[in-house]
Protein backbone atom coordinates (compact mmCIF):
# COMPACT_ATOMS: atom_id res chain seq x y z
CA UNK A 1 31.70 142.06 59.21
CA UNK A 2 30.05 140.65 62.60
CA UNK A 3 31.23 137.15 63.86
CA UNK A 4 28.51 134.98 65.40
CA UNK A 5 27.13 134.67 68.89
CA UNK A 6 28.67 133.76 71.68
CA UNK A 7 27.80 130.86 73.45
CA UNK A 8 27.14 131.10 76.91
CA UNK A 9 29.75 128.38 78.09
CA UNK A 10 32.82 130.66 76.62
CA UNK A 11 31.63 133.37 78.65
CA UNK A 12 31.43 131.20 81.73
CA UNK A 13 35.11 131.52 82.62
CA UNK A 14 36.39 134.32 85.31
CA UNK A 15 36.34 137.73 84.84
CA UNK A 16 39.83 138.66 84.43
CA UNK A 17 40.14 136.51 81.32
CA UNK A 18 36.35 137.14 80.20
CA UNK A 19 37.87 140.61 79.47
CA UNK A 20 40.70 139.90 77.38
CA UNK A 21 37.76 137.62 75.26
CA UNK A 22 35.60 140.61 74.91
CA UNK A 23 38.19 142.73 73.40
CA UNK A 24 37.59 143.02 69.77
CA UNK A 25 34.42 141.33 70.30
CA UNK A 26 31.25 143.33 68.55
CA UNK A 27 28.22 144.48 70.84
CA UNK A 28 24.97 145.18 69.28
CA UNK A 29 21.65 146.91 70.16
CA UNK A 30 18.49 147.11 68.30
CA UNK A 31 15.62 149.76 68.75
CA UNK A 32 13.13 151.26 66.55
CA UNK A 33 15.70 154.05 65.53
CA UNK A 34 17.75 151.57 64.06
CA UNK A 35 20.95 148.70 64.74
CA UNK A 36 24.02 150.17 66.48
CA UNK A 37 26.99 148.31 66.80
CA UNK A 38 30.40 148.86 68.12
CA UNK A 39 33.40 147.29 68.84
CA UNK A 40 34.89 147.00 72.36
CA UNK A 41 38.22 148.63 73.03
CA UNK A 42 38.47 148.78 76.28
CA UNK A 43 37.35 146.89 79.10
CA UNK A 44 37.40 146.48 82.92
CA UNK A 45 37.19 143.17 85.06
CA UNK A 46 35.17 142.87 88.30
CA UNK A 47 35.31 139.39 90.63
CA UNK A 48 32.55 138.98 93.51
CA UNK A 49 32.82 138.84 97.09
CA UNK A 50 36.85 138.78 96.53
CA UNK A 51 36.73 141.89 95.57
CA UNK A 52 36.57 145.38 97.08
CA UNK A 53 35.43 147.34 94.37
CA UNK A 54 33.21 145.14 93.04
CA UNK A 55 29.07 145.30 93.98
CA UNK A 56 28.96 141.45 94.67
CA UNK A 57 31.83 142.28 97.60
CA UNK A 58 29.19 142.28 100.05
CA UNK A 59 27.02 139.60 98.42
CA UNK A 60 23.44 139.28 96.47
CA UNK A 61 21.50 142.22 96.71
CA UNK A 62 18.12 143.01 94.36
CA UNK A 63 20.80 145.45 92.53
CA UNK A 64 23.40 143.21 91.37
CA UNK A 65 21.14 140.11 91.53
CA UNK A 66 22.28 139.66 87.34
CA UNK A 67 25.55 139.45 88.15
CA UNK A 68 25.75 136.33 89.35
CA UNK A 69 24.47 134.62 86.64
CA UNK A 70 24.01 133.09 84.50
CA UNK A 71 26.98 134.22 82.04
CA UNK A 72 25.73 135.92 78.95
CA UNK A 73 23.73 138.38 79.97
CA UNK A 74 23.75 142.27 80.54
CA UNK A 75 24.07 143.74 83.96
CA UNK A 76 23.27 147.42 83.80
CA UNK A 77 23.73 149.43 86.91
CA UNK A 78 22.80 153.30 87.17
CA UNK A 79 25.81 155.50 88.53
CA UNK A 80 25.92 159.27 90.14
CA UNK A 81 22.73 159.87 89.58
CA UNK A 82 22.69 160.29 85.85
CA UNK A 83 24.47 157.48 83.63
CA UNK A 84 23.83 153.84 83.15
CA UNK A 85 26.83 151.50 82.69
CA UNK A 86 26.59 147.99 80.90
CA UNK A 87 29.03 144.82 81.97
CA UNK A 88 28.67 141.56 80.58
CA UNK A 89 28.44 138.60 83.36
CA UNK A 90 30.64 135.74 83.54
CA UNK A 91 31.67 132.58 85.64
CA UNK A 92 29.65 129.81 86.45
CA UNK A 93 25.77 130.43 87.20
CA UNK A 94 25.79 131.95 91.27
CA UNK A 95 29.73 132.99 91.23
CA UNK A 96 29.12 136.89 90.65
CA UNK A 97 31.67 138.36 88.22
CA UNK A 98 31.34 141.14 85.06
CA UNK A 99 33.25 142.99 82.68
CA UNK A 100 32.43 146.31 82.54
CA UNK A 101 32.39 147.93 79.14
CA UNK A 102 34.19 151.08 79.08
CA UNK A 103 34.69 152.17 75.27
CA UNK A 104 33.66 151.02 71.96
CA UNK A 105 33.87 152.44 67.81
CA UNK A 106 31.09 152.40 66.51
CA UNK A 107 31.09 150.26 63.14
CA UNK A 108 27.43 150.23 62.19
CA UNK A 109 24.54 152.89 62.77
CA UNK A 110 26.90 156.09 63.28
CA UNK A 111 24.21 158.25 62.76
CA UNK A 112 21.46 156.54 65.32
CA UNK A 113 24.41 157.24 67.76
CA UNK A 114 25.03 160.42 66.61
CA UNK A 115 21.64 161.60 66.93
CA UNK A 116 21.67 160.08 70.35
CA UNK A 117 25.40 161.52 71.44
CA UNK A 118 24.83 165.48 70.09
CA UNK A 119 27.74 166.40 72.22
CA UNK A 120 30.38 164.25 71.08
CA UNK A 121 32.23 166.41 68.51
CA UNK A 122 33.84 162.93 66.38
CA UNK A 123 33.04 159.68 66.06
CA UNK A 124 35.80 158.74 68.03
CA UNK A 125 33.91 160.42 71.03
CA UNK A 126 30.66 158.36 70.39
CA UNK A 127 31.07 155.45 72.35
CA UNK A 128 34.54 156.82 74.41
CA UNK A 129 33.40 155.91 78.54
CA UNK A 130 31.03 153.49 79.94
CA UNK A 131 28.41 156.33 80.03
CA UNK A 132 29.00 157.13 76.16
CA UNK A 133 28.84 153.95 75.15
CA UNK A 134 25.65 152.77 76.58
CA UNK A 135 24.35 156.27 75.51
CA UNK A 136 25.51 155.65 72.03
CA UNK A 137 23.93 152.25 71.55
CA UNK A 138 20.82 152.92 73.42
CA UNK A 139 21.29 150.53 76.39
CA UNK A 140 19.54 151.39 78.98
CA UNK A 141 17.55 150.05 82.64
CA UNK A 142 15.13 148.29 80.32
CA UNK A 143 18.12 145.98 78.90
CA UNK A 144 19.22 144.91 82.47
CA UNK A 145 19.38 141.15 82.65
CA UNK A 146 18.97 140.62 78.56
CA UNK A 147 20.41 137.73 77.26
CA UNK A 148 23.49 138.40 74.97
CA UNK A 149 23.97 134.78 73.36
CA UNK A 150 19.99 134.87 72.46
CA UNK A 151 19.70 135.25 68.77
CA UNK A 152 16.24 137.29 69.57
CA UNK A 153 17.12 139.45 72.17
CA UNK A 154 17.90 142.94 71.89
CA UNK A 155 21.29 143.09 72.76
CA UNK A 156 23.85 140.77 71.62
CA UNK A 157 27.50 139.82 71.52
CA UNK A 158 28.78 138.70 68.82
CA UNK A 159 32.55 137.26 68.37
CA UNK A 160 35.14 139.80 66.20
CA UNK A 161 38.42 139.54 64.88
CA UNK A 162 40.92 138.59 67.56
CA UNK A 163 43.27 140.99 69.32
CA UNK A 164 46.73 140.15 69.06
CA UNK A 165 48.36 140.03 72.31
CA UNK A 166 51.08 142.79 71.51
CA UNK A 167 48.12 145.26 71.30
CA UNK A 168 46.61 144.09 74.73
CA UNK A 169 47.18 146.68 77.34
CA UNK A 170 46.45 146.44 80.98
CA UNK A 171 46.32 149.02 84.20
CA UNK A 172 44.63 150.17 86.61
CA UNK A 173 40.63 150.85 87.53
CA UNK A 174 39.06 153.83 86.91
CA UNK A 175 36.80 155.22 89.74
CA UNK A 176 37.18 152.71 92.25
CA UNK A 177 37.58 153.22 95.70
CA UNK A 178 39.22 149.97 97.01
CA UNK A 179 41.57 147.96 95.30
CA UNK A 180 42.11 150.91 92.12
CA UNK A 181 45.63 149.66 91.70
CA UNK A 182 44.56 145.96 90.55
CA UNK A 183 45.67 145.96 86.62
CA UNK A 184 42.01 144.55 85.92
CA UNK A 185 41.41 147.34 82.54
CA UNK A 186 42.35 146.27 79.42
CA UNK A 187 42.51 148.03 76.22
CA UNK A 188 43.45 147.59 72.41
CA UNK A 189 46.50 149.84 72.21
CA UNK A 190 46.02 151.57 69.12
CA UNK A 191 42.47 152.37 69.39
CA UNK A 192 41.75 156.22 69.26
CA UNK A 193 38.29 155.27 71.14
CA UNK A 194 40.27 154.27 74.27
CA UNK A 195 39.04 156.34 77.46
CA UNK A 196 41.25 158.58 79.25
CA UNK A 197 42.42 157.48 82.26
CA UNK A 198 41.40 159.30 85.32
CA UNK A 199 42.68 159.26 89.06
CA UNK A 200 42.57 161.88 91.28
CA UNK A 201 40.21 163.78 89.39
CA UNK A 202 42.85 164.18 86.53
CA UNK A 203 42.48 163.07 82.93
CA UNK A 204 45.55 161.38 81.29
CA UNK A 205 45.90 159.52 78.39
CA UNK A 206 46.00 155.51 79.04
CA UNK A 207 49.07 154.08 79.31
């Protein structure tokens, strides 16, 4: 079962706690292949020009233009050359902040994501990463900007079953190069979609 849509105003609040709102929340994308929709598990906050690794650090660029508003919508960015991540942008309309979206299980449409994700060997895998996950639910440049709280758009957000806070993790960023220490990812404990965590080149298991 899906919750309803967000409304723009609860996703209007900084980024830091926009991310502990998102987990458990339920992301959907429509295409002619079909509905896909997954549940977030894992998260990773983003400020503006307070932050380092952020893109806003160095202020409004035609890139990262959607992430300063208004709240609700999709900022996709394209990253080493191959792979498109997907954050959804909060605070108030010109304060640039996101939550990037770095693992989701799929609930609905497993095998439009399968046929879309041949190398992932379980469901588990499908949406496991930012990459994966936009991969899975067939986000793409074309969704950049959409409007998540619009019952018509594409993509939506849609509220899910809350996370208790005993099964709210936190830690470090993954593949930053300033501030990677700031405990700004969060993830649902228990959640066997959870990426690994990587620094230094090294996959380990989140913790």
């Amino acid at each position: 079962m899906t919750g309803r849509l967000f409304k723009r105003e609860e996703l209007a609040i900084d980024p830091v706690d926009l991310a502990r709102v998102l987990l458990g929340s339920v992301l959907e994308c429509a295409s002619p292949a079909g509905v896909v929709r997954a549940r977030l598990v894992e998260v990773e906050a983003y400020r503006g020009e307070d932050d380092p690794a952020s893109h806003c650090y160095r202020g409004r660029t035609a890139r990262n233009t959607v992430m300063w508003g208004p709240a609700g919508h999709l900022y996709v960015y394209f990253v080493y050359g191959m792979h498109f991540c997907a954050n959804v942008v909060g605070r108030e309309d010109g304060e640039a902040g996101a939550v990037l979206l770095r693992a989701a299980e799929i609930t609905e449409g497993a095998d439009v994501a399968r046929s879309r994700r041949k190398a992932a060997r379980t469901d588990v895998e499908l949406a496991r990463g930012p990459a994966r996950l936009t991969s899975a639910l067939g986000i793409g440049p074309q969704h950049n900007g959409a409007d998540l709280v619009d019952p018509h758009s594409p993509v939506r957000l849609l509220t899910g079953e809350e996370v208790p806070a005993e099964r709210v993790r936190s830690g470090p960023r993954v593949g930053v190069a300033a501030a990677m220490d700031t405990p700004w990812r969060f993830w649902i404990d228990d959640s066997p979609a959870v990426s690994l965590y990587r620094r230094g080149g090294r996959a380990r298991p989140a913790k």
